[in-house]
Protein backbone atom coordinates (compact mmCIF):
# COMPACT_ATOMS: atom_id res chain seq x y z
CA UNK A 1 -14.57 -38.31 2.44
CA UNK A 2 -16.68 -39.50 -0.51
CA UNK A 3 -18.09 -37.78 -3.31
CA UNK A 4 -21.35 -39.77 -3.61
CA UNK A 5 -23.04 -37.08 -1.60
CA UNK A 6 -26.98 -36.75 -2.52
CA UNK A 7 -27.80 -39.88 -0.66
CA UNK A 8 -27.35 -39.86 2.86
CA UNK A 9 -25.04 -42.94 3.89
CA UNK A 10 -23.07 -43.29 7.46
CA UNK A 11 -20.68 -40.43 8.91
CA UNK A 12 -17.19 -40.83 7.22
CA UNK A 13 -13.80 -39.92 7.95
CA UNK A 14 -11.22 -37.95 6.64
CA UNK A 15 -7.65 -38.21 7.86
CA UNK A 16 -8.29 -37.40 11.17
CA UNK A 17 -12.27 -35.94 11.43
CA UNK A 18 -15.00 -37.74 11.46
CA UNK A 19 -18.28 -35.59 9.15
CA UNK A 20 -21.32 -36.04 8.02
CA UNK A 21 -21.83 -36.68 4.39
CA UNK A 22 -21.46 -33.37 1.98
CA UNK A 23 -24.14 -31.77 0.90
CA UNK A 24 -25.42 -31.98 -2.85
CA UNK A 25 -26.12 -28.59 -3.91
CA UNK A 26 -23.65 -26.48 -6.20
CA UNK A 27 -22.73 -24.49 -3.40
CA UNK A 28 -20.05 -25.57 -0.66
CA UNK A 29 -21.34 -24.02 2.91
CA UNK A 30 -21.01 -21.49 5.37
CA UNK A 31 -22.11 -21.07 8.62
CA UNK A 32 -21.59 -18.35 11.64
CA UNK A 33 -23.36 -17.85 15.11
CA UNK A 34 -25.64 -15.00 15.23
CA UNK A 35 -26.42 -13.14 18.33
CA UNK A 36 -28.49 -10.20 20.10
CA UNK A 37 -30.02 -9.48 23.75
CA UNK A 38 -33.16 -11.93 22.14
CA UNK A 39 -31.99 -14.00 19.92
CA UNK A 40 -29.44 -16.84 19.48
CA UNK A 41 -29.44 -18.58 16.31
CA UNK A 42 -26.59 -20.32 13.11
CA UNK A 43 -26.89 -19.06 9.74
CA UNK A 44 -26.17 -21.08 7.05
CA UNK A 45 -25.05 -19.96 3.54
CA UNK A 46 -24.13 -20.40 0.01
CA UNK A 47 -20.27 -20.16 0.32
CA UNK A 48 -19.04 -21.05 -2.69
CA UNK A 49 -20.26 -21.91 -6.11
CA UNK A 50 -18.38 -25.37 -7.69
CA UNK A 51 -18.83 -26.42 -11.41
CA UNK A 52 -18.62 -30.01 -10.05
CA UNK A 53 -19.16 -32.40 -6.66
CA UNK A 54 -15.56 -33.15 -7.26
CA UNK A 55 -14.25 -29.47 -7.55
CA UNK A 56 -16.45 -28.65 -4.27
CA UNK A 57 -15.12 -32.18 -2.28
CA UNK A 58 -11.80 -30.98 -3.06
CA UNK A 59 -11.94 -27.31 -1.90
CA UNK A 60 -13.78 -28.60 1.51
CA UNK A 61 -10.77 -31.91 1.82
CA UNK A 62 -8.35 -28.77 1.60
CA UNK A 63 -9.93 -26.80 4.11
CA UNK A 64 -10.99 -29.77 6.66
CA UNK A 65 -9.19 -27.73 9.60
CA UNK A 66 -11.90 -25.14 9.11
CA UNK A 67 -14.80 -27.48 9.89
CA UNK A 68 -17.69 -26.62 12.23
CA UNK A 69 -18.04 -29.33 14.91
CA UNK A 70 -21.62 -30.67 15.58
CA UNK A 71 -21.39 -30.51 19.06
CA UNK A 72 -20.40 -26.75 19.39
CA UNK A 73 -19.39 -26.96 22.85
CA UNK A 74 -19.34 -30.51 25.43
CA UNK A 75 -22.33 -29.01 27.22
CA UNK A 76 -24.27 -29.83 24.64
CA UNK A 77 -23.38 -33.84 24.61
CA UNK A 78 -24.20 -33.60 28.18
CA UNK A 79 -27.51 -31.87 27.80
CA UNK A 80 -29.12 -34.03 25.31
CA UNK A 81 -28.63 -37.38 27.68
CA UNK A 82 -30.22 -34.90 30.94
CA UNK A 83 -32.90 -33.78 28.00
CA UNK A 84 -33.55 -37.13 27.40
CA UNK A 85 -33.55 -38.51 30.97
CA UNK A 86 -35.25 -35.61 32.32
CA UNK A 87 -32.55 -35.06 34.87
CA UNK A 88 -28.82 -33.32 35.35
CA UNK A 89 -26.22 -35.62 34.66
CA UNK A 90 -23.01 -35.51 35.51
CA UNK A 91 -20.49 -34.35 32.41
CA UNK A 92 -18.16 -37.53 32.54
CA UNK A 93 -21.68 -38.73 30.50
CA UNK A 94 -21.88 -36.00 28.10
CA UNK A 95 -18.22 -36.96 27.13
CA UNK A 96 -18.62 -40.61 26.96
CA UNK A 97 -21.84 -39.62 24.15
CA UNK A 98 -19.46 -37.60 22.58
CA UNK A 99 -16.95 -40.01 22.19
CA UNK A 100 -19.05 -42.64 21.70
CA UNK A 101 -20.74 -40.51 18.84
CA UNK A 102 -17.08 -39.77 17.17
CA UNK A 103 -17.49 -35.97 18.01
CA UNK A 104 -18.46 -35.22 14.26
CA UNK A 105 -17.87 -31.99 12.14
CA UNK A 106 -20.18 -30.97 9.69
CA UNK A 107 -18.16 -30.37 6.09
CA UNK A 108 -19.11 -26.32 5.85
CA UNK A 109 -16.38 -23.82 6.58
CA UNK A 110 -16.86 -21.90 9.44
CA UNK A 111 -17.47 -18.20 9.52
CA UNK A 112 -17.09 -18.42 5.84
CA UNK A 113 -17.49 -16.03 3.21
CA UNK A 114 -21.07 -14.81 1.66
CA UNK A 115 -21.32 -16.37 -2.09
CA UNK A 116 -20.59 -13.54 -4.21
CA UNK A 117 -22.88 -11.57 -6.42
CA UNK A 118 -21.77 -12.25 -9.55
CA UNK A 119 -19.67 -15.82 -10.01
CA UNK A 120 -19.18 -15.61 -13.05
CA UNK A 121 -21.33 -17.58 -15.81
CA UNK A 122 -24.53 -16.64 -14.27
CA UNK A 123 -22.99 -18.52 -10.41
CA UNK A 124 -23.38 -15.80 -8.50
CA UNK A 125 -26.15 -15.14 -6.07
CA UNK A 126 -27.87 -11.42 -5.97
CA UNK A 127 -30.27 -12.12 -3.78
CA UNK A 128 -30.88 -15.14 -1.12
CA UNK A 129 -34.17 -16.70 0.02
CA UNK A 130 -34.24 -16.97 3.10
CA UNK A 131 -35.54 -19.75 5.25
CA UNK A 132 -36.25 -19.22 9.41
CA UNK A 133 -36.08 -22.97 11.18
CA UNK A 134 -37.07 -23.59 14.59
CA UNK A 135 -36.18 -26.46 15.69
CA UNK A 136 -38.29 -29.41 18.31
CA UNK A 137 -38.31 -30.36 21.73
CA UNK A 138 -34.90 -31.36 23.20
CA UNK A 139 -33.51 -29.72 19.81
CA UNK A 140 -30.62 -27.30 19.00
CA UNK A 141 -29.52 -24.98 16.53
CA UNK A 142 -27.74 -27.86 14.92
CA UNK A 143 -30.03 -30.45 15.56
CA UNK A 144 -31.06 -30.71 11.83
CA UNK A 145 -27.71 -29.47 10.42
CA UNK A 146 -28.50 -31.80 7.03
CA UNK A 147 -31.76 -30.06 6.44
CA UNK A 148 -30.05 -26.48 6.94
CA UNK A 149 -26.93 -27.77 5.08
CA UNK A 150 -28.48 -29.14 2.35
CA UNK A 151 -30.45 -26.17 1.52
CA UNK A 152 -27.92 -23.62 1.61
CA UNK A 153 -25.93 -25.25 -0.73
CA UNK A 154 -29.28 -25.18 -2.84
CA UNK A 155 -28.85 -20.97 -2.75
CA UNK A 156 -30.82 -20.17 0.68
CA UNK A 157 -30.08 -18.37 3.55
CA UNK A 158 -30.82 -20.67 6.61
CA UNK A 159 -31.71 -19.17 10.10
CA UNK A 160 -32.00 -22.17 12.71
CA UNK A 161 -33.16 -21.10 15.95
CA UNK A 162 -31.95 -21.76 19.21
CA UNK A 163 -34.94 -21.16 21.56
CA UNK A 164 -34.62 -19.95 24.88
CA UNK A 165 -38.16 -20.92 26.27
CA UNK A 166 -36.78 -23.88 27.84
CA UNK A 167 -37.77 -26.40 25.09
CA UNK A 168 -33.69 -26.41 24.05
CA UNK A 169 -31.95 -29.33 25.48
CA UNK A 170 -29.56 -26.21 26.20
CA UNK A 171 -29.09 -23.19 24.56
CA UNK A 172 -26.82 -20.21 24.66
CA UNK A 173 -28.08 -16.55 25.36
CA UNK A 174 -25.98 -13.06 24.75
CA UNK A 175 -26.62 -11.46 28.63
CA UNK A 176 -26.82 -7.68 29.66
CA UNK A 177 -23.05 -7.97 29.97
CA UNK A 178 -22.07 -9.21 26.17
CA UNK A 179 -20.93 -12.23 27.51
CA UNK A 180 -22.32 -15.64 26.62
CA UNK A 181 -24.59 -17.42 29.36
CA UNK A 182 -26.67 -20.96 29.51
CA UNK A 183 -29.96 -20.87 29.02
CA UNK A 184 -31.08 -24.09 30.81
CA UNK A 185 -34.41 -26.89 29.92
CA UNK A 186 -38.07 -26.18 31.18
CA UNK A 187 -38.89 -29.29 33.06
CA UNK A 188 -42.82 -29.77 32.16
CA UNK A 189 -44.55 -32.22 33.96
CA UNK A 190 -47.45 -33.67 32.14
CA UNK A 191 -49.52 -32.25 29.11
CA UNK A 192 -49.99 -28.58 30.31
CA UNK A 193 -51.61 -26.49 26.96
CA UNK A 194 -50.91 -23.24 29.43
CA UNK A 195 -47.15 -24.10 29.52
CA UNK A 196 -46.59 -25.01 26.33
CA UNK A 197 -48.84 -22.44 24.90
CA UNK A 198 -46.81 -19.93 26.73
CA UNK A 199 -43.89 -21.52 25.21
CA UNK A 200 -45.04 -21.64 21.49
CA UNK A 201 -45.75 -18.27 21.60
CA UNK A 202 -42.51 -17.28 22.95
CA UNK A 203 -40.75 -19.88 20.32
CA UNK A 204 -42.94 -17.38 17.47
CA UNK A 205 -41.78 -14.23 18.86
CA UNK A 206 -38.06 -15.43 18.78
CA UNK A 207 -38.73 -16.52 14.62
CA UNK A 208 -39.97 -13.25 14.22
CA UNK A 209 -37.42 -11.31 16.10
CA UNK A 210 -34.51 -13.24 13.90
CA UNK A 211 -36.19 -12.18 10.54
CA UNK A 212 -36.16 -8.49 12.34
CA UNK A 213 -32.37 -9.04 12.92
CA UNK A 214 -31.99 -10.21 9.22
CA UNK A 215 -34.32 -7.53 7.73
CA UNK A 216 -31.98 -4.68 9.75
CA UNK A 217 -28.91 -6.68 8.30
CA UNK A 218 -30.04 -6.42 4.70
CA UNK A 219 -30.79 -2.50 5.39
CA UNK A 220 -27.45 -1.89 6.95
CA UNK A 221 -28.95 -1.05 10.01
CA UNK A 222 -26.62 -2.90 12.72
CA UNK A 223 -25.58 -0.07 15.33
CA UNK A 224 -23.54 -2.52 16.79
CA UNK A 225 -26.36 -5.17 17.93
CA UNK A 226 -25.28 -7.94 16.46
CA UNK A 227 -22.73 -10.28 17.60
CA UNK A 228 -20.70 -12.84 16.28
CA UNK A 229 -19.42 -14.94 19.75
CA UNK A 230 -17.43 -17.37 17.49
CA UNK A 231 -16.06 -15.32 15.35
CA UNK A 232 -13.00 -14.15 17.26
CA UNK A 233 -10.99 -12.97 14.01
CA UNK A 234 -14.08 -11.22 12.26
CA UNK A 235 -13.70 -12.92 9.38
CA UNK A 236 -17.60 -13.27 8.62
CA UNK A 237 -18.55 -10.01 7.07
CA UNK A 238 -21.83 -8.80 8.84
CA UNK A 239 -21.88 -6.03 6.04
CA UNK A 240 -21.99 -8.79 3.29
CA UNK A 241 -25.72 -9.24 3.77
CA UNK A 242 -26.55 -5.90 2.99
CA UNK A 243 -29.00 -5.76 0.03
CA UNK A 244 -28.44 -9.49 -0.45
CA UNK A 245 -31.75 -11.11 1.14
CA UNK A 246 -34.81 -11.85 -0.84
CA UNK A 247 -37.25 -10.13 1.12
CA UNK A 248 -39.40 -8.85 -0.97
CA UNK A 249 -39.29 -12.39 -2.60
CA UNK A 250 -41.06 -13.82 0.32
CA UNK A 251 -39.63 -15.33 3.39
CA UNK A 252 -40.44 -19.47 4.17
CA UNK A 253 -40.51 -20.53 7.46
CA UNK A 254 -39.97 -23.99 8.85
CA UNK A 255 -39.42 -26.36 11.77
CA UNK A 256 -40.15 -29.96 13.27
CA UNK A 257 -42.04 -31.44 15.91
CA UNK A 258 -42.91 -28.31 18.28
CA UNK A 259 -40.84 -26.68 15.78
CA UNK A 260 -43.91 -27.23 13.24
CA UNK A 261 -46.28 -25.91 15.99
CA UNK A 262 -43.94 -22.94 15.94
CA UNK A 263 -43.71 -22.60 12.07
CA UNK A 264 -47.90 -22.54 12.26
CA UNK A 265 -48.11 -19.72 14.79
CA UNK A 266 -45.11 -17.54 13.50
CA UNK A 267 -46.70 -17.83 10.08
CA UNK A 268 -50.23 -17.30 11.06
CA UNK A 269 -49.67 -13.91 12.98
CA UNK A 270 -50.68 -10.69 12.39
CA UNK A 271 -46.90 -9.64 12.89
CA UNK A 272 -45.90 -12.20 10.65
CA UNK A 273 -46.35 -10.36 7.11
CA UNK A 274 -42.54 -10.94 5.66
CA UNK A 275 -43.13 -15.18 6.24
CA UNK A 276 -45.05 -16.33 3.03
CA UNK A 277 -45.05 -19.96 3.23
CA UNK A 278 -44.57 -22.77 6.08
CA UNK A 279 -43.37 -26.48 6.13
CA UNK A 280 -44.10 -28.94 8.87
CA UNK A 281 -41.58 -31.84 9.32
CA UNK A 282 -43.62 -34.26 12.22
CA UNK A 283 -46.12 -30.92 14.02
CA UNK A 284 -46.43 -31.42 17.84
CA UNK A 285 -50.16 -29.80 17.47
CA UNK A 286 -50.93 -30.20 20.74
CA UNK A 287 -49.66 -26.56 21.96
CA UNK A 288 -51.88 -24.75 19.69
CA UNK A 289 -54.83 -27.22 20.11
CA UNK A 290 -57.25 -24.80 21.08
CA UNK A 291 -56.42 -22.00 18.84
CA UNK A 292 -56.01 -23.92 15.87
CA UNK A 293 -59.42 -22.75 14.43
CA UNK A 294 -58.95 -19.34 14.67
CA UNK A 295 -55.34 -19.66 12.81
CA UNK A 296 -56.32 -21.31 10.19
CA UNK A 297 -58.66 -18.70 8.96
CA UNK A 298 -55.24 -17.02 7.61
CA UNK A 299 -54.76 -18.84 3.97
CA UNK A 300 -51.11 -19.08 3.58
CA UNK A 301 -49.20 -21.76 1.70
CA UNK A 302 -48.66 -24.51 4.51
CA UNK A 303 -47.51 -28.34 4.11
CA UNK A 304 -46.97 -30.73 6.64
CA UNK A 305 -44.28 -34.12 5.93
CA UNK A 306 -45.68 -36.47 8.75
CA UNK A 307 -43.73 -40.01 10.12
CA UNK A 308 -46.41 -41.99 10.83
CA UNK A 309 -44.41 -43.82 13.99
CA UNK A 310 -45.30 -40.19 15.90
CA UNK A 311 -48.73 -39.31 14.78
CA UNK A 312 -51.83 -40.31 16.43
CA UNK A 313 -55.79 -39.38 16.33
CA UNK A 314 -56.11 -36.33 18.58
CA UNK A 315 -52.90 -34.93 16.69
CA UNK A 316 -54.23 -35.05 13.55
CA UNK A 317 -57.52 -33.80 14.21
CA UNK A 318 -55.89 -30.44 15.03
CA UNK A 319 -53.99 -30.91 11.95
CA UNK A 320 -56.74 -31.17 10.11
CA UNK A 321 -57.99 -27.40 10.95
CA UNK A 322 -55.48 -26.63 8.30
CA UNK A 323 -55.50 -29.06 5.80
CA UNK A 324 -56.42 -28.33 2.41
CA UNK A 325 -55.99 -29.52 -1.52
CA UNK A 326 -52.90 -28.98 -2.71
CA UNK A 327 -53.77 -26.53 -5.26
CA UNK A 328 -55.21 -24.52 -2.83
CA UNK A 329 -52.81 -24.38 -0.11
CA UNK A 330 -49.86 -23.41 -2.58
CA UNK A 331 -51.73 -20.70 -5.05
CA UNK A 332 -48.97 -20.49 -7.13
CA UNK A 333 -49.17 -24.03 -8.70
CA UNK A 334 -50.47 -24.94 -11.67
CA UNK A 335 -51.23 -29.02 -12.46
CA UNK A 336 -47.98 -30.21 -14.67
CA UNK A 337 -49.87 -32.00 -17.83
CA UNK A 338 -47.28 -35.00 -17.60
CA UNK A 339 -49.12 -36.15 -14.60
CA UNK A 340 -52.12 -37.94 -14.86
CA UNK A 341 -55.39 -36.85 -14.22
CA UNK A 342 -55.74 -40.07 -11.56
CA UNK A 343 -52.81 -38.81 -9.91
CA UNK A 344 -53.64 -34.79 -9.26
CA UNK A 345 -57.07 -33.98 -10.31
CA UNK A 346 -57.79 -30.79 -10.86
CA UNK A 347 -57.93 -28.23 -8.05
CA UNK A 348 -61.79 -27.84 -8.05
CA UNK A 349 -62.40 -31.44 -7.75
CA UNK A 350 -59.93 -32.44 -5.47
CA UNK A 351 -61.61 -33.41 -2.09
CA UNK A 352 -59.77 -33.04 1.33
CA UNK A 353 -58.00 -36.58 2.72
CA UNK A 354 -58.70 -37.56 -1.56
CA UNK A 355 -55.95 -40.67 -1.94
CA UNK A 356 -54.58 -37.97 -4.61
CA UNK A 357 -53.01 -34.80 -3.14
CA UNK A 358 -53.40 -32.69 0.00
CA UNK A 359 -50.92 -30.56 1.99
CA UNK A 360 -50.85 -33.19 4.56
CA UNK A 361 -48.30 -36.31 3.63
CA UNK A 362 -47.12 -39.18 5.86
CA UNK A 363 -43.87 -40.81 5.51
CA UNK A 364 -44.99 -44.82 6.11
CA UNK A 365 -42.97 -46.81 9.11
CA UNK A 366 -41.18 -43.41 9.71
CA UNK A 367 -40.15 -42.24 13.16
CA UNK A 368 -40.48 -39.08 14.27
CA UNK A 369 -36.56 -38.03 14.33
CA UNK A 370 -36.29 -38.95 10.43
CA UNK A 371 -36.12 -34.78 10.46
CA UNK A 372 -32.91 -34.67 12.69
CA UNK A 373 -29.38 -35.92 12.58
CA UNK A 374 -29.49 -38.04 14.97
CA UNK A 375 -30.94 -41.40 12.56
CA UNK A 376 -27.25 -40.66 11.12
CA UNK A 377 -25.25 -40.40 14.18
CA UNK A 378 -26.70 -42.99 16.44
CA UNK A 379 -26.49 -45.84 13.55
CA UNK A 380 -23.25 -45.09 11.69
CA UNK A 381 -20.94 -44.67 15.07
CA UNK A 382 -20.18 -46.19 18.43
CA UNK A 383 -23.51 -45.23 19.84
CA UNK A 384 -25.03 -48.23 17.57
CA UNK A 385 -23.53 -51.10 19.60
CA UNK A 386 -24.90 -49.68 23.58
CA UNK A 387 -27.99 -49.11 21.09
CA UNK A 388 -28.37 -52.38 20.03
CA UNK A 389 -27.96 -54.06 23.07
CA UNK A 390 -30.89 -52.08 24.61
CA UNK A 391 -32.83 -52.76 21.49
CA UNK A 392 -32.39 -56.60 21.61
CA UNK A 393 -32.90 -56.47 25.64
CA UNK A 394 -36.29 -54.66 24.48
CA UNK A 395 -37.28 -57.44 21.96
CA UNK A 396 -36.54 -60.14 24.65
CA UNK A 397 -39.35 -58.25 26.87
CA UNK A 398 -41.70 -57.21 24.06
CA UNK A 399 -41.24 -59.40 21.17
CA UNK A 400 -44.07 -57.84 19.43
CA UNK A 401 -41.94 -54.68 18.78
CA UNK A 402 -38.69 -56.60 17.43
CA UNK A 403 -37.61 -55.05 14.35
CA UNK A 404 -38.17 -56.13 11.15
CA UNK A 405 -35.79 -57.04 8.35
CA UNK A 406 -34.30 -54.19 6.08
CA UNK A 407 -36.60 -52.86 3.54
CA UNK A 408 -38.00 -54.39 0.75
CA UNK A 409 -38.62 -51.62 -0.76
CA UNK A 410 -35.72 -50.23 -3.23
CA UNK A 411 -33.48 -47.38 -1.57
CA UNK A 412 -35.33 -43.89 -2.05
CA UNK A 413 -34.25 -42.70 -5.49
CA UNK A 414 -34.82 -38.81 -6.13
CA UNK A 415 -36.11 -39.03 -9.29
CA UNK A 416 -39.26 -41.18 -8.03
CA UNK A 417 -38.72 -44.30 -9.59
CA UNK A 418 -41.53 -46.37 -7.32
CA UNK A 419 -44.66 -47.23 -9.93
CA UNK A 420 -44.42 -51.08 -9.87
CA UNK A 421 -43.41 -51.27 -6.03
CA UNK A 422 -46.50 -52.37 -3.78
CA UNK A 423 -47.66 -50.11 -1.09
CA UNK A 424 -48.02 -52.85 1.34
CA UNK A 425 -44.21 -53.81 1.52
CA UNK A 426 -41.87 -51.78 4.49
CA UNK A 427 -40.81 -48.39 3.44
CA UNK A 428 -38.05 -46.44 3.66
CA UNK A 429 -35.59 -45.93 6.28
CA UNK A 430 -34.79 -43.17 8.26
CA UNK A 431 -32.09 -41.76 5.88
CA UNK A 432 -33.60 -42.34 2.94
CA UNK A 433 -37.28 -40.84 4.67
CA UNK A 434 -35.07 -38.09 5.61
CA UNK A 435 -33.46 -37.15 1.60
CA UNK A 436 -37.30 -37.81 0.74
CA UNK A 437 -38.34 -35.15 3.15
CA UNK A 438 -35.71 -32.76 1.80
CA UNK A 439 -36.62 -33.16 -1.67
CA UNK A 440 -40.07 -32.42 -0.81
CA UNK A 441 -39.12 -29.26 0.99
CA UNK A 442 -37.05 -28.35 -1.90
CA UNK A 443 -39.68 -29.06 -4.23
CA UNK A 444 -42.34 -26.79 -1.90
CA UNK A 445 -40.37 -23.90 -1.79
CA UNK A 446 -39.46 -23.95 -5.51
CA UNK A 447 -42.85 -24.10 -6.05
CA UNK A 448 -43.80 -21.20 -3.51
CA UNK A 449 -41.14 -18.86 -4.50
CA UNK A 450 -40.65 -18.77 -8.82
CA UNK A 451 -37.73 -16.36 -8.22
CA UNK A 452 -34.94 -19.03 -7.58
CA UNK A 453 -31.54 -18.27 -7.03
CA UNK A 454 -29.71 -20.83 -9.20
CA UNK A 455 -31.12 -21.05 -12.91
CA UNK A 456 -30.28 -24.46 -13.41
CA UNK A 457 -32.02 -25.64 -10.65
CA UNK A 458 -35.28 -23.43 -11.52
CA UNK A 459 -35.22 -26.02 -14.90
CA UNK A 460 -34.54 -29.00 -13.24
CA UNK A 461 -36.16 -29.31 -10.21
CA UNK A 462 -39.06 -31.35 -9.94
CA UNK A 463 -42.85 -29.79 -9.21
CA UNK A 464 -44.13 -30.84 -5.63
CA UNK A 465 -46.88 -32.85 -7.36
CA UNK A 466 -44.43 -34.77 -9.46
CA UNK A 467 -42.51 -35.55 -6.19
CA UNK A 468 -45.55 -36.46 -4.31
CA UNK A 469 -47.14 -38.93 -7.41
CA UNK A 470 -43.71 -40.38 -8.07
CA UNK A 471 -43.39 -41.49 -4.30
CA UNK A 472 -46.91 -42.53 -3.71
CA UNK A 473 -45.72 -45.99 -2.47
CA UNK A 474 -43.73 -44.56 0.54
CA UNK A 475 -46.79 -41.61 1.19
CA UNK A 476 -50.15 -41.91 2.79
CA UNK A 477 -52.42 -38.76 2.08
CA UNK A 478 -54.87 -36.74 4.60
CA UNK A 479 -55.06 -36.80 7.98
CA UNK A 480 -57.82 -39.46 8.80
CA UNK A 481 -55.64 -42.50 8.04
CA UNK A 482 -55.84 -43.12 11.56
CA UNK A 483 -59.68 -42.71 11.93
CA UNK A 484 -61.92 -45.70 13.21
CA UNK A 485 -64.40 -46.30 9.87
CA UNK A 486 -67.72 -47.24 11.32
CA UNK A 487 -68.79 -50.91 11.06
CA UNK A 488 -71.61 -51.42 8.30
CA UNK A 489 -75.18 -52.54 9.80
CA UNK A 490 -75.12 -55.85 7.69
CA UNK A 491 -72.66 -58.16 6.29
């Protein structure tokens, strides 16, 4: 297990487990299973605070045994092949992906303790933003365990979401009984808004219902609802997140792909109030299509991280009901002076789809499951080689799609450093499109929500404009990018 942690590499091992790379915050991380009669969903956590990456890699190297596995259970190898292949498959599949995957663990200790209030040098946490993820189509509560990892150890409180409208490529349910049951995929056959629109709104109520369960935590109001079905010895403290939640603070929510369609509807409702701000990674607009309009009317802080490999016309025409300027859509930001006029004009002259800043940003060459862990998994282990065959099988037949070669564009650097690169070379990679997407969510939220909970990243992290002007080779702005300019009536 290395220590070189902020960029995300290849899945590693450690004496005997394979993981995913550690996150980069100050915080090593918890997680436990959360569960009522509605809801099913992981919450992650500041565990620990560590003065340095080494201190944290050691403390997580000496308590490797208490890994939580990515796969929680086999079913869930087996369901994401019948997800995929829109059909039941038998489960000597599901543990031929698993092996071939190297049945990875994620480095955060399981049903670990709550960061404490007071650390100790200003470490401690008093009270946690939280952040409510739902996750896409085929997806899982630990579908985008790097996202939710990475921003716990940043000082937030993570809820991911495991839906149980049938968009889960399996999902687990608390029954009538207290026992644990499968909550199976919807098959949908074709583009039906009814369906999914039925869906999304379930999806919304199920966000909504998990910042209920949260909001009764942080009162101390459990009466026994709330269960912990992997957490046989209790050694997660429900009672720990009393008083400890940022409420008041303001509550983000986020998601990918329907997810983002999810993250738009949960925000934009009347019941809603506690969610102040929404991120998009990749929206799947089409099941709120026809009620986009009337959404958008509410004027909440909203920004949307597009891969341009997913998006297409119709999509981003529903986008566009809620695009706005930057400085608009996030009212709490002022324009840095150290960034240049040319680069984020002032709010009042900023037009819509302006090659300066909207709320709307495209990764270039991304695909659209740069969000997930799954770029990671499927290139760093076995799964690469049965991969690779069908991808060279695919080139014979269309040669037209054959991949490029690697980028010639330097590897993403955090700190932006991409003035003199062209914007017509290849961007980034999936990995490197995904640590770009994170520090633009990190960068959003710090800019939506002043009261951060670690002080020395309040003064070091970067403003979202920065981000977006220091990456503008690897970004396209606005949503008409895609729109057919009309041909001139002479030469």
């Amino acid at each position: 297990m290395t220590s070189s942690t902020h960029r995300l590499t290849a899945l590693a091992y450690f004496r005997d487990r394979c993981h995913f790379p550690m996150s980069s915050g100050p915080y090593s991380v918890g997680s436990v299973d959360l569960a009522t009669p509605q809801v099913f969903f992981r919450l992650y956590y500041p565990h620990q605070f560590h003065a340095s990456p080494q201190a944290k890699l050691q403390m997580l190297q000496d308590n490797h045994r208490k890994w939580t596995r990515w796969l929680p259970e086999p079913e869930y190898a087996t369901a994401y092949l019948s997800f995929k292949y829109s059909r039941q498959l038998p489960a000597i599949l599901g543990k031929a992906f698993q092996w071939l995957a190297w049945d990875p663990y994620l480095p955060n200790i399981e049903n670990a303790s709550l960061v404490s209030q007071s650390g100790g040098e200003g470490n401690g946490l008093e009270k946690l933003p939280l952040i409510v993820f739902s996750h896409g189509n085929g997806g899982c509560r630990t579908t985008y365990s790097m996202v939710c990892s990475e921003m716990a150890s940043k000082g937030y409180l993570v809820a991911a979401v495991e839906h149980h409208d049938g968009s889960a490529s399996i999902a687990r349910a608390l029954g009538g009984d207290g026992q644990l049951e499968w909550v199976l995929p919807r098959v949908v056959v074709g583009e039906d808004y009814e369906v999914r629109n039925d869906q999304v709104c379930t999806r919304a109520r199920e966000c909504q219902t998990v910042l209920d369960v949260l909001q009764s935590l942080n009162q101390e109001k459990q009466d026994g609802v709330v269960k912990k079905p992997f957490d046989p010895r209790d050694a997660f403290s429900l009672g720990s997140l009393y008083q400890r939640i940022d409420l008041e603070g303001g509550v983000a929510i986020a998601g990918h792909s329907f997810g983002g369609a999810s993250t738009i509807k949960a925000l934009m409702a009347k019941e809603g109030e506690l969610f102040k701000a929404g991120f998009c990674f990749d929206s799947w607009m089409f099941p709120i299509r026809e009620e986009a309009p009337d959404l958008a009317i509410v004027g909440k802080p909203l920004f949307f991280i597009n891969y341009e490999k997913f998006q297409w016309r119709r999509n981003l025409q529903t986008m566009r009901n809620f695009e706005r300027p930057l400085p608009d859509s996030i009212g709490v930001l002022a324009r840095p002076s150290s960034v240049s006029s040319s680069a984020c004009p002032p709010s009042s002259s900023l037009p819509v789809n302006s090659q300066s800043s909207t709320n709307v940003i495209t990764i270039k060459k991304a695909i659209h499951y740069v969000a997930t862990d799954l770029p990671l998994v499927l290139s760093s282990s076995y799964l690469k080689y049965p991969l690779g065959i069908l991808e060279w099988l695919s080139s014979l037949r269309f040669p037209r799609f054959r991949s490029g070669s690697s980028s010639s564009l330097p590897a993403y650097s955090p700190h932006g450093d991409s003035s003199s690169v062209s914007d017509e070379k290849t961007p980034l990679g999936p990995l490197d499109g995904l640590a770009l997407s994170i520090d633009l969510f990190t960068a959003f939220l710090g800019d939506c929500f002043h009261s951060r909970t670690s002080k020395e990243d309040h003064e070091t992290r970067h403003n979202l404009f920065h981000k977006v002007a220091d990456n503008r080779a690897y970004l396209i702005h606005g949503t008409r990018f895609l729109d057919v300019e009309p041909k001139s009536g002479s030469e």
